[in-house]
PDB file of N, CA and C in Angstrom:
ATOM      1  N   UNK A   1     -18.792 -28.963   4.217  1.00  0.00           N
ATOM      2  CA  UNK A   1     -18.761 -27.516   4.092  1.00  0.00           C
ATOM      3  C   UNK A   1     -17.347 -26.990   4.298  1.00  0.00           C
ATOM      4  N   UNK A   2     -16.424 -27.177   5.132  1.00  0.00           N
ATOM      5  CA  UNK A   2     -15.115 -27.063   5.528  1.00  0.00           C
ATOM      6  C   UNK A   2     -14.417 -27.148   3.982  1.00  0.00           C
ATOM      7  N   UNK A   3     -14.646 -27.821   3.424  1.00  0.00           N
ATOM      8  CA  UNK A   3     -13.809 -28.453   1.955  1.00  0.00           C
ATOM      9  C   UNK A   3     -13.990 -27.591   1.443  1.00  0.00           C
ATOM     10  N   UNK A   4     -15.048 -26.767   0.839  1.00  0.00           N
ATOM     11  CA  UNK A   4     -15.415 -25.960  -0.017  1.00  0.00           C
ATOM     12  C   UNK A   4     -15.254 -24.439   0.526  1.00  0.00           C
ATOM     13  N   UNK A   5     -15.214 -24.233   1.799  1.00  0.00           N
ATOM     14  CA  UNK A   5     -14.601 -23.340   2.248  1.00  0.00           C
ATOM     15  C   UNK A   5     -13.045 -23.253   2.159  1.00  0.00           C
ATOM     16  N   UNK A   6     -12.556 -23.855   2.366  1.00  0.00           N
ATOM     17  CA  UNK A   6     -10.567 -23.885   2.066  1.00  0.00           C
ATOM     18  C   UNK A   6     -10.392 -23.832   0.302  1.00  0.00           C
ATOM     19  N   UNK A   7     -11.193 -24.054  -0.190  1.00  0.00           N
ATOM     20  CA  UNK A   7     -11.126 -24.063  -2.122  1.00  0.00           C
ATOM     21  C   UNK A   7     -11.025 -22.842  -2.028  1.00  0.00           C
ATOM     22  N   UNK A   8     -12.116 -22.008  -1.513  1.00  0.00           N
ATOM     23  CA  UNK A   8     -12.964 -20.691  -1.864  1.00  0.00           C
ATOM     24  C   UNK A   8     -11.840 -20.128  -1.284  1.00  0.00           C
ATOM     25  N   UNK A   9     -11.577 -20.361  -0.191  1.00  0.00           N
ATOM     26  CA  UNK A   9     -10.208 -19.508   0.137  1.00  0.00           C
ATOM     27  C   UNK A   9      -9.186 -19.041  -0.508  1.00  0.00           C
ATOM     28  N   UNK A  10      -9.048 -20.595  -0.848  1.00  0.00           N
ATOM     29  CA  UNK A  10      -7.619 -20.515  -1.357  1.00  0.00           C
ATOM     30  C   UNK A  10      -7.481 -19.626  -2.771  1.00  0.00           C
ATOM     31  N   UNK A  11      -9.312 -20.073  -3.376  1.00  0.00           N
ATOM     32  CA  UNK A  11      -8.753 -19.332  -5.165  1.00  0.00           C
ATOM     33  C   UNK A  11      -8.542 -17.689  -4.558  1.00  0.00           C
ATOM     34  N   UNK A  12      -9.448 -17.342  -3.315  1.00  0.00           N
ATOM     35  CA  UNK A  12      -9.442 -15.946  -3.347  1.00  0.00           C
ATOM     36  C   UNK A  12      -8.571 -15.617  -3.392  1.00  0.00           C
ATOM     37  N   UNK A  13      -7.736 -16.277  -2.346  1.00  0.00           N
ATOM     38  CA  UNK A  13      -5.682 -15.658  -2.013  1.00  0.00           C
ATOM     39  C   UNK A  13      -5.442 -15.986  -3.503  1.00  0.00           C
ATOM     40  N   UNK A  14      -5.627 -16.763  -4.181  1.00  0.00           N
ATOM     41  CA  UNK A  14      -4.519 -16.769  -5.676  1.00  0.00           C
ATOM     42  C   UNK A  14      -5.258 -15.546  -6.444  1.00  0.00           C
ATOM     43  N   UNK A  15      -6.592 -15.342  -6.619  1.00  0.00           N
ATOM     44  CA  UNK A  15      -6.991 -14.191  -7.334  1.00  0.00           C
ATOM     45  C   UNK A  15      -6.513 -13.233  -6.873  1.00  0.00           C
ATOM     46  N   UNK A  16      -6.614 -12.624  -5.635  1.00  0.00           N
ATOM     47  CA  UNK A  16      -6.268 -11.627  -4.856  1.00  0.00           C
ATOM     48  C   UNK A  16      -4.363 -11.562  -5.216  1.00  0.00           C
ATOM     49  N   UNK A  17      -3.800 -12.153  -5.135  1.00  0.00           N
ATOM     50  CA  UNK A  17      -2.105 -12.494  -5.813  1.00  0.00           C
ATOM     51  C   UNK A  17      -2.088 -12.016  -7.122  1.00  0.00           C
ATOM     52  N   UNK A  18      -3.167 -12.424  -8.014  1.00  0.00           N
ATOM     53  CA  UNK A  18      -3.039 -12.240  -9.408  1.00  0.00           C
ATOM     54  C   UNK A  18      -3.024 -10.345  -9.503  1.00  0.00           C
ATOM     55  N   UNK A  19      -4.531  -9.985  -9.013  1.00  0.00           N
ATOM     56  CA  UNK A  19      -4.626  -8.487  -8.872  1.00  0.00           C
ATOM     57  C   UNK A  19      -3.318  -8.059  -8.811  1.00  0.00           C
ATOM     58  N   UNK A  20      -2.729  -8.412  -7.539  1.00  0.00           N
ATOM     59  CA  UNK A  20      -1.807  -7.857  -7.284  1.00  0.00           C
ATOM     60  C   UNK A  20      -0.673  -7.298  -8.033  1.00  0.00           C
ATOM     61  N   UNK A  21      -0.056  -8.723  -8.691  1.00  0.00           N
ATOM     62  CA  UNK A  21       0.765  -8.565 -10.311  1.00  0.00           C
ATOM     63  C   UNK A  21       0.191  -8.204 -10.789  1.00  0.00           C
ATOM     64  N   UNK A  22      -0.763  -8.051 -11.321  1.00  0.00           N
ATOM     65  CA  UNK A  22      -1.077  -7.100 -12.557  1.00  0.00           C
ATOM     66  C   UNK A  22      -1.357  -5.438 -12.144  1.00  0.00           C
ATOM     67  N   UNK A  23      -1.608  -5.010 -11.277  1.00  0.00           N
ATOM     68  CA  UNK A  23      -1.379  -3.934 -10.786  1.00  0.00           C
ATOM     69  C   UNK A  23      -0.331  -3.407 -10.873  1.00  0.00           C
ATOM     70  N   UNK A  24       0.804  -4.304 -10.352  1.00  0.00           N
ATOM     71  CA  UNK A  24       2.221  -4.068 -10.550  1.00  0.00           C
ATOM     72  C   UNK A  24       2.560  -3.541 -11.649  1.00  0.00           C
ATOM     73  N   UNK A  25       2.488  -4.448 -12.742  1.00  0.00           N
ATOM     74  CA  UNK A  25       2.639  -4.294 -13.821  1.00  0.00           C
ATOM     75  C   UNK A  25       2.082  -3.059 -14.709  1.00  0.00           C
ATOM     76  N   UNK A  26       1.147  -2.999 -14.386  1.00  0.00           N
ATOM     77  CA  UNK A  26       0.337  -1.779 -15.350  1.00  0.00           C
ATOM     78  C   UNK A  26       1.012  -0.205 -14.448  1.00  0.00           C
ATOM     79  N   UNK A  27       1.265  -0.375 -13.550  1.00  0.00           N
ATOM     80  CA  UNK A  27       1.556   0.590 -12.370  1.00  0.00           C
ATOM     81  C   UNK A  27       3.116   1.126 -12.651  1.00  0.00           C
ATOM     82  N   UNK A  28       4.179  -0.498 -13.660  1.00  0.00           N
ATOM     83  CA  UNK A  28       5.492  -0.058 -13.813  1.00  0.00           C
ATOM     84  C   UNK A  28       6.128  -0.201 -12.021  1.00  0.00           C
ATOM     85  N   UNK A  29       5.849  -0.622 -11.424  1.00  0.00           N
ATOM     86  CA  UNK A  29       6.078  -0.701 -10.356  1.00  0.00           C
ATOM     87  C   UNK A  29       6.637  -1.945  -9.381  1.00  0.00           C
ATOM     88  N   UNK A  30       7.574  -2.406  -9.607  1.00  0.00           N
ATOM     89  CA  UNK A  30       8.466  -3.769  -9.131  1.00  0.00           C
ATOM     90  C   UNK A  30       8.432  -3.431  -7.317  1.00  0.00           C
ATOM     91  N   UNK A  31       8.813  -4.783  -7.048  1.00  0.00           N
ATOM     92  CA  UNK A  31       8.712  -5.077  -5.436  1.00  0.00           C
ATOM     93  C   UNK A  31       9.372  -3.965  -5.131  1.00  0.00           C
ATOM     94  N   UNK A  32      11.068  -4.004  -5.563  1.00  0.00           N
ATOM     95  CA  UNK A  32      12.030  -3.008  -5.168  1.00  0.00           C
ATOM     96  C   UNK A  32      12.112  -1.550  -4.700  1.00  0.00           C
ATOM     97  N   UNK A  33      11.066  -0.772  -6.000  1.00  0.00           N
ATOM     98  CA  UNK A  33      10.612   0.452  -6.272  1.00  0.00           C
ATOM     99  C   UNK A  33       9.726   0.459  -5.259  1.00  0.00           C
ATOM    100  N   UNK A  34       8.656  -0.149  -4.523  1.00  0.00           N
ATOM    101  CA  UNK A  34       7.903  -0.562  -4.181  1.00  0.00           C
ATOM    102  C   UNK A  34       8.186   0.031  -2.606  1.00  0.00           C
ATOM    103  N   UNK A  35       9.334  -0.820  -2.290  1.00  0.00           N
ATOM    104  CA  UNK A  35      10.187  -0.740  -0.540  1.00  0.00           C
ATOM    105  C   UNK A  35      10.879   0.550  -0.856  1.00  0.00           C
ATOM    106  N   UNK A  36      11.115   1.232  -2.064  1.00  0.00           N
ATOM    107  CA  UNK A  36      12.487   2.341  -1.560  1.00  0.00           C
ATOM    108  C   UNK A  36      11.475   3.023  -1.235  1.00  0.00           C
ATOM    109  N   UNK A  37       9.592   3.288  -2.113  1.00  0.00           N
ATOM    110  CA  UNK A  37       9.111   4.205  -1.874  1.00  0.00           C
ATOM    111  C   UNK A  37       8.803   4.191  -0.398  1.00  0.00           C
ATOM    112  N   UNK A  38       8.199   3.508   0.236  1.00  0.00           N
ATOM    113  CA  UNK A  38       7.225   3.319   1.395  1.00  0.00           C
ATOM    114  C   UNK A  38       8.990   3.318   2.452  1.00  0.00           C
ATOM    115  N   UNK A  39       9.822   3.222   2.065  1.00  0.00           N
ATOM    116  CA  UNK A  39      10.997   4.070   2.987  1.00  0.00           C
ATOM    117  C   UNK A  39      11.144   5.323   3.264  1.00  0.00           C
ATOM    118  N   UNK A  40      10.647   6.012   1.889  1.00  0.00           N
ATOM    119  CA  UNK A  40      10.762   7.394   1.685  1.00  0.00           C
ATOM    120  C   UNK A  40       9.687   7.575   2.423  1.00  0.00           C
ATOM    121  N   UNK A  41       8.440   7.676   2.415  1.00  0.00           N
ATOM    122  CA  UNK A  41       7.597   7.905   2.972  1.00  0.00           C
ATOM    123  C   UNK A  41       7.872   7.876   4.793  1.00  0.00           C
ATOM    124  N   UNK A  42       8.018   6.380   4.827  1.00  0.00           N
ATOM    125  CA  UNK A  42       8.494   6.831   6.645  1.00  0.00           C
ATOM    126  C   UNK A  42       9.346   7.802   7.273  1.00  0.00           C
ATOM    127  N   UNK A  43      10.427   7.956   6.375  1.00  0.00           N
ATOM    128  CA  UNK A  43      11.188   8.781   6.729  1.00  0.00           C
ATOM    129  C   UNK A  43      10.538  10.293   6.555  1.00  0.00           C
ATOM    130  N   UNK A  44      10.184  10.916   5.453  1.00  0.00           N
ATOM    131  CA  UNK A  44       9.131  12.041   5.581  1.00  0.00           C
ATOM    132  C   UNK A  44       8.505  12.105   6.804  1.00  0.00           C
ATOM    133  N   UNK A  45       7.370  11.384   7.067  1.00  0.00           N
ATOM    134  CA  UNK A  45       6.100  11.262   8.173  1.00  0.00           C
ATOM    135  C   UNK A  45       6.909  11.286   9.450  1.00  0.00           C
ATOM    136  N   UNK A  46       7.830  10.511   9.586  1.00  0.00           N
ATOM    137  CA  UNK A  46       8.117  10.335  10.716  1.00  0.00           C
ATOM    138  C   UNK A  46       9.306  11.550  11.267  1.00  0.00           C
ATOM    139  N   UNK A  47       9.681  12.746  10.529  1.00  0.00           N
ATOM    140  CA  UNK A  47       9.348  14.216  10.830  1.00  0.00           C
ATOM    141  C   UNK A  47       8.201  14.394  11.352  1.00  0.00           C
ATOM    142  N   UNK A  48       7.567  14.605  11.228  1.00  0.00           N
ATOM    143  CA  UNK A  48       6.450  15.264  12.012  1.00  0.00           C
ATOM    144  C   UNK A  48       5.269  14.286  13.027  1.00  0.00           C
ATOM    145  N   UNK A  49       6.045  13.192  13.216  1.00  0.00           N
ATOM    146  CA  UNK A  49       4.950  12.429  14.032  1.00  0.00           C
ATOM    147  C   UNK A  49       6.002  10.825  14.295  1.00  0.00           C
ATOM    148  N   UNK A  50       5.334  10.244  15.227  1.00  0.00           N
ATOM    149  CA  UNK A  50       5.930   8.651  15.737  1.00  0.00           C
ATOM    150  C   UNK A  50       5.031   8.266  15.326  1.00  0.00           C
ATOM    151  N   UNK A  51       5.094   7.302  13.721  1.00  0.00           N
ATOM    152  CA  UNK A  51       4.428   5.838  13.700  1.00  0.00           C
ATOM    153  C   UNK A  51       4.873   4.582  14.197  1.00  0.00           C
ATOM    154  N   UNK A  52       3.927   4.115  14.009  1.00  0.00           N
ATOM    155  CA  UNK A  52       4.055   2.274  14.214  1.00  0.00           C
ATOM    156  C   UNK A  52       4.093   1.829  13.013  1.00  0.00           C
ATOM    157  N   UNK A  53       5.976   1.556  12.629  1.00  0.00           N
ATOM    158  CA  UNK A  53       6.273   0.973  11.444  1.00  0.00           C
ATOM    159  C   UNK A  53       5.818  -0.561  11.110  1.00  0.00           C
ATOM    160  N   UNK A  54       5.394  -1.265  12.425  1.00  0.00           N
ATOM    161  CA  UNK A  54       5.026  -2.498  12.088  1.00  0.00           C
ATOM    162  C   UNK A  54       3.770  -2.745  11.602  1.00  0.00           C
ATOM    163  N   UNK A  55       2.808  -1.984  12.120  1.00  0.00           N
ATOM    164  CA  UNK A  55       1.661  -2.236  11.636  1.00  0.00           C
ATOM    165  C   UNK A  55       0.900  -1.062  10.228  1.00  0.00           C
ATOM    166  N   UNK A  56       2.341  -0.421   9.427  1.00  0.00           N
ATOM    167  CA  UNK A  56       2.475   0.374   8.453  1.00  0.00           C
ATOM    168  C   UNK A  56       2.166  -0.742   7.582  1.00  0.00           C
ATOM    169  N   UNK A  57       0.644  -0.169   6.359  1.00  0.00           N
ATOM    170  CA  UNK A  57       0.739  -1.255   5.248  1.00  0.00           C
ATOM    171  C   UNK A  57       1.014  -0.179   3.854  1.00  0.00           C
ATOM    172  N   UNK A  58       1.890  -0.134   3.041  1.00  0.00           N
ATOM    173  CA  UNK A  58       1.022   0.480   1.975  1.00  0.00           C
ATOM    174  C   UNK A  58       1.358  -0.711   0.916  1.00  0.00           C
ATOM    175  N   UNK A  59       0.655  -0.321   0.004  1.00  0.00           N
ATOM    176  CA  UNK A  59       0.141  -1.248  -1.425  1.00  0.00           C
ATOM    177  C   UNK A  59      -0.584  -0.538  -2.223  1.00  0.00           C
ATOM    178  N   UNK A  60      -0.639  -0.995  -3.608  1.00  0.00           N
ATOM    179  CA  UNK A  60      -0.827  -0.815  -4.785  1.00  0.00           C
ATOM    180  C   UNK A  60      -2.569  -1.174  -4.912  1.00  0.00           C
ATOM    181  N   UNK A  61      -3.125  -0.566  -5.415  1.00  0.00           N
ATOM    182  CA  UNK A  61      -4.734  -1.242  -5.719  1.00  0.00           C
ATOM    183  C   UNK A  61      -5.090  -0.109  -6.852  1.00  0.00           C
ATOM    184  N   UNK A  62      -6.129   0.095  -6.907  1.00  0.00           N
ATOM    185  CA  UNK A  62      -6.721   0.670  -8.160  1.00  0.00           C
ATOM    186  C   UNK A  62      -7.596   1.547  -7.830  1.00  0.00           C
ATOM    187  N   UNK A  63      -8.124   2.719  -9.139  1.00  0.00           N
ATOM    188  CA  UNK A  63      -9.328   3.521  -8.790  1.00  0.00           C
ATOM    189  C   UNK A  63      -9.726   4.160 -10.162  1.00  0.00           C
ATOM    190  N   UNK A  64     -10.918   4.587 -10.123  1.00  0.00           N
ATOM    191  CA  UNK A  64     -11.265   4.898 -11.496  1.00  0.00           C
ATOM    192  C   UNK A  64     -10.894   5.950 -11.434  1.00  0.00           C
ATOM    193  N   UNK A  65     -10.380   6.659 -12.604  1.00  0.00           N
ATOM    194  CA  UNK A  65      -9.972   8.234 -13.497  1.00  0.00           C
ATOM    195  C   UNK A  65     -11.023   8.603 -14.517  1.00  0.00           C
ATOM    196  N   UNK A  66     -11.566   9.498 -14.254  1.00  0.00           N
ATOM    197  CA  UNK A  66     -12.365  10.442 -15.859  1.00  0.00           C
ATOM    198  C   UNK A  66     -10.920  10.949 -16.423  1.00  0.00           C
ATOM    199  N   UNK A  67      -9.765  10.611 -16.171  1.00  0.00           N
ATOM    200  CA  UNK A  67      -9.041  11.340 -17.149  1.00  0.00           C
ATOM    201  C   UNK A  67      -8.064  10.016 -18.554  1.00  0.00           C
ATOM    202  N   UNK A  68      -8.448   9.016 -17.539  1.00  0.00           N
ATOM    203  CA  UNK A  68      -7.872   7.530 -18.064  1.00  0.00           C
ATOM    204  C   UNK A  68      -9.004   7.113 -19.008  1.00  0.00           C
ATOM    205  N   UNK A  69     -10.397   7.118 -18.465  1.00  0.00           N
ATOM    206  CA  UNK A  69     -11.325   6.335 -19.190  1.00  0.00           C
ATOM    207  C   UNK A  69     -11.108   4.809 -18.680  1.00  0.00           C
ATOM    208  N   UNK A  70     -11.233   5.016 -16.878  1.00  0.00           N
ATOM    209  CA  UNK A  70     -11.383   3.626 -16.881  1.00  0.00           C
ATOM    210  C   UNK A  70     -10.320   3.456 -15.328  1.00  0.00           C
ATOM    211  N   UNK A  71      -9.918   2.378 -14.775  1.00  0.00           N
ATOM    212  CA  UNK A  71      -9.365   2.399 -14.084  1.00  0.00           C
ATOM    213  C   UNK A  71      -7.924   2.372 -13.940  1.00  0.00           C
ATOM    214  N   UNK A  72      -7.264   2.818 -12.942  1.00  0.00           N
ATOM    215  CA  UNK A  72      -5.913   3.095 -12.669  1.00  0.00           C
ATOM    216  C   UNK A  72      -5.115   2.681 -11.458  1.00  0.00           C
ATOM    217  N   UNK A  73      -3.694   2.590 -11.330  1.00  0.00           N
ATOM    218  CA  UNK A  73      -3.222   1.879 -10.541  1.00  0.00           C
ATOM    219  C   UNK A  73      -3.182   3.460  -9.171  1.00  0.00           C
ATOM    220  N   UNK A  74      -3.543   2.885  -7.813  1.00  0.00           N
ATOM    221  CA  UNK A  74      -3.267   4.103  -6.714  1.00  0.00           C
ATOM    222  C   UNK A  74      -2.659   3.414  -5.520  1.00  0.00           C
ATOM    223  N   UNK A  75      -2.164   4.553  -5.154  1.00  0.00           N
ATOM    224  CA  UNK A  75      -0.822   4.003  -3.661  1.00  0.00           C
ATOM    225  C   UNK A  75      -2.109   4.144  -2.632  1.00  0.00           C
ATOM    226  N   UNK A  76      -2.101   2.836  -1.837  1.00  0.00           N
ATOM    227  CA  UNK A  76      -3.387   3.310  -0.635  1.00  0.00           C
ATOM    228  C   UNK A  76      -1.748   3.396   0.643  1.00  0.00           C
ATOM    229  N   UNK A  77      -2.013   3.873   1.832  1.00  0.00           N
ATOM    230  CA  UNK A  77      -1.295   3.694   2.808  1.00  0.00           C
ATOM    231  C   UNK A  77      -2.132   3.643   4.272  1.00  0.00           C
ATOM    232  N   UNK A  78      -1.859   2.318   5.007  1.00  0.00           N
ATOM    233  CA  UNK A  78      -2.543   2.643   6.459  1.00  0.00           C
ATOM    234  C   UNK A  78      -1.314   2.779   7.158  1.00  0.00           C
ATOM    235  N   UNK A  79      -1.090   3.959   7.982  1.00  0.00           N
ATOM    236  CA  UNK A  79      -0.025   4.457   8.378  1.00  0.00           C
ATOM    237  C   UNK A  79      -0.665   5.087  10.085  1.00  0.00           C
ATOM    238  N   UNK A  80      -0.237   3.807  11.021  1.00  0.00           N
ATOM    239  CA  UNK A  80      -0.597   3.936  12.647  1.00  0.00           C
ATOM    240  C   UNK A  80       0.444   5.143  13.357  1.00  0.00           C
ATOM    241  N   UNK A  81      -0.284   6.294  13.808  1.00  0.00           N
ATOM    242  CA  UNK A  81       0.018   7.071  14.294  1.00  0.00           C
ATOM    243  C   UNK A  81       0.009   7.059  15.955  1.00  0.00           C
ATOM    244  N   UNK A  82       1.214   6.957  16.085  1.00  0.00           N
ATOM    245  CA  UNK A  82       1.643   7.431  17.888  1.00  0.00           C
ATOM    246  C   UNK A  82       1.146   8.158  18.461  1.00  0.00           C
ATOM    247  N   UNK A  83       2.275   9.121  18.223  1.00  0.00           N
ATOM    248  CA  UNK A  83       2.124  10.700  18.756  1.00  0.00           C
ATOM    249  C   UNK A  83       2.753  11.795  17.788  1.00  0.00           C
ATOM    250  N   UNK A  84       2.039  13.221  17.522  1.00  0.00           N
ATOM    251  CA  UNK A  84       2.718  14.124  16.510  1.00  0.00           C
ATOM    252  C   UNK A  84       4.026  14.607  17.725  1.00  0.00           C
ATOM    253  N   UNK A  85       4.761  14.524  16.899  1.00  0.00           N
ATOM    254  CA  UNK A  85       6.000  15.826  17.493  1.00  0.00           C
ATOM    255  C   UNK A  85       6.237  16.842  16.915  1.00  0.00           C
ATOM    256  N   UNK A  86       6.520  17.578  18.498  1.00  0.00           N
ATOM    257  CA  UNK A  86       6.662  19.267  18.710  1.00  0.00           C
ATOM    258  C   UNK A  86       7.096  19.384  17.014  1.00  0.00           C
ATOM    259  N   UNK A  87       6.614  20.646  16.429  1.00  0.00           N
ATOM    260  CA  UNK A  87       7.174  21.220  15.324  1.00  0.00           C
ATOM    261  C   UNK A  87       8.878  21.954  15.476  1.00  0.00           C
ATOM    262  N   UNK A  88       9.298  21.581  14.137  1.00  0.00           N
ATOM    263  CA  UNK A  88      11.090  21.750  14.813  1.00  0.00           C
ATOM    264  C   UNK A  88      11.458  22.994  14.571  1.00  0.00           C
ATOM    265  N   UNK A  89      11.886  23.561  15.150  1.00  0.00           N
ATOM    266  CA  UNK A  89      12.023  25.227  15.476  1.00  0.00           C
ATOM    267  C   UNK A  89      13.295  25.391  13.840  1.00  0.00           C
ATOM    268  N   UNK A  90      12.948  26.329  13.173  1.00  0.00           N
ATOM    269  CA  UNK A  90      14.037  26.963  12.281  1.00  0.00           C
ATOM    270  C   UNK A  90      14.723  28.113  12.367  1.00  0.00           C
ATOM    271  N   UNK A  91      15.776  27.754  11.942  1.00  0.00           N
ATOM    272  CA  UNK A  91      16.945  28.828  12.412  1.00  0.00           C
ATOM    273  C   UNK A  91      17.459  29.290  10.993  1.00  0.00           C
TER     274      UNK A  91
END
C-alpha cells in the first residue's frame, strides 16, 4: 500500500505543477510578474496593518466567468494578519 501511495502522490504534485503552468500561461503571467505583484501588494496592506510575510501565500488558480464562457485565471491571496495600525493622520 505505501508504493501506491508515493505514485499517487507523486502524479498529484506533477499534475498539480502542470495546472500550475498552464494557468500561468493562459493568465500571461511569468514567475517575475508574479513576485513584483505580491510585492506590491505587501507593501499596500502593510499600510494599514502588520502581516506575517512568511506565512503570506498568493497564487494563481482559476474560476468560472459568465462573461468568458467558461473558466478563468484568478489571484487567490492568504494574507496572515497581526495587528491593524492606528490610521495615519493627514495633513
Amino acid at each position: 500500500m505505501g508504493f501506491f501511495s508515493k505514485k499517487k502522490q507523486s502524479s498529484s504534485v506533477a499534475k498539480d505543477r502542470l495546472k500550475l503552468v498552464l494557468i500561468h500561461d493562459r493568465a500571461n503571467c511569468n514567475t517575475e510578474l508574479l513576485e513584483m505583484m505580491k510585492q506590491e501588494i505587501i507593501d499596500v496592506i502593510s499600510r494599514y496593518m502588520e502581516i506575517d510575510e512568511k506565512g503570506l501565500e498568493i497564487n494563481l488558480g482559476t474560476t468560472s466567468s459568465e462573461y468568458e464562457n467558461g473558466i478563468v485565471p484568478a489571484l487567490y491571496a492568504n494574507i496572515p494578519i497581526r495587528n491593524m495600525r492606528a490610521p495615519a493622520k493627514r495633513t
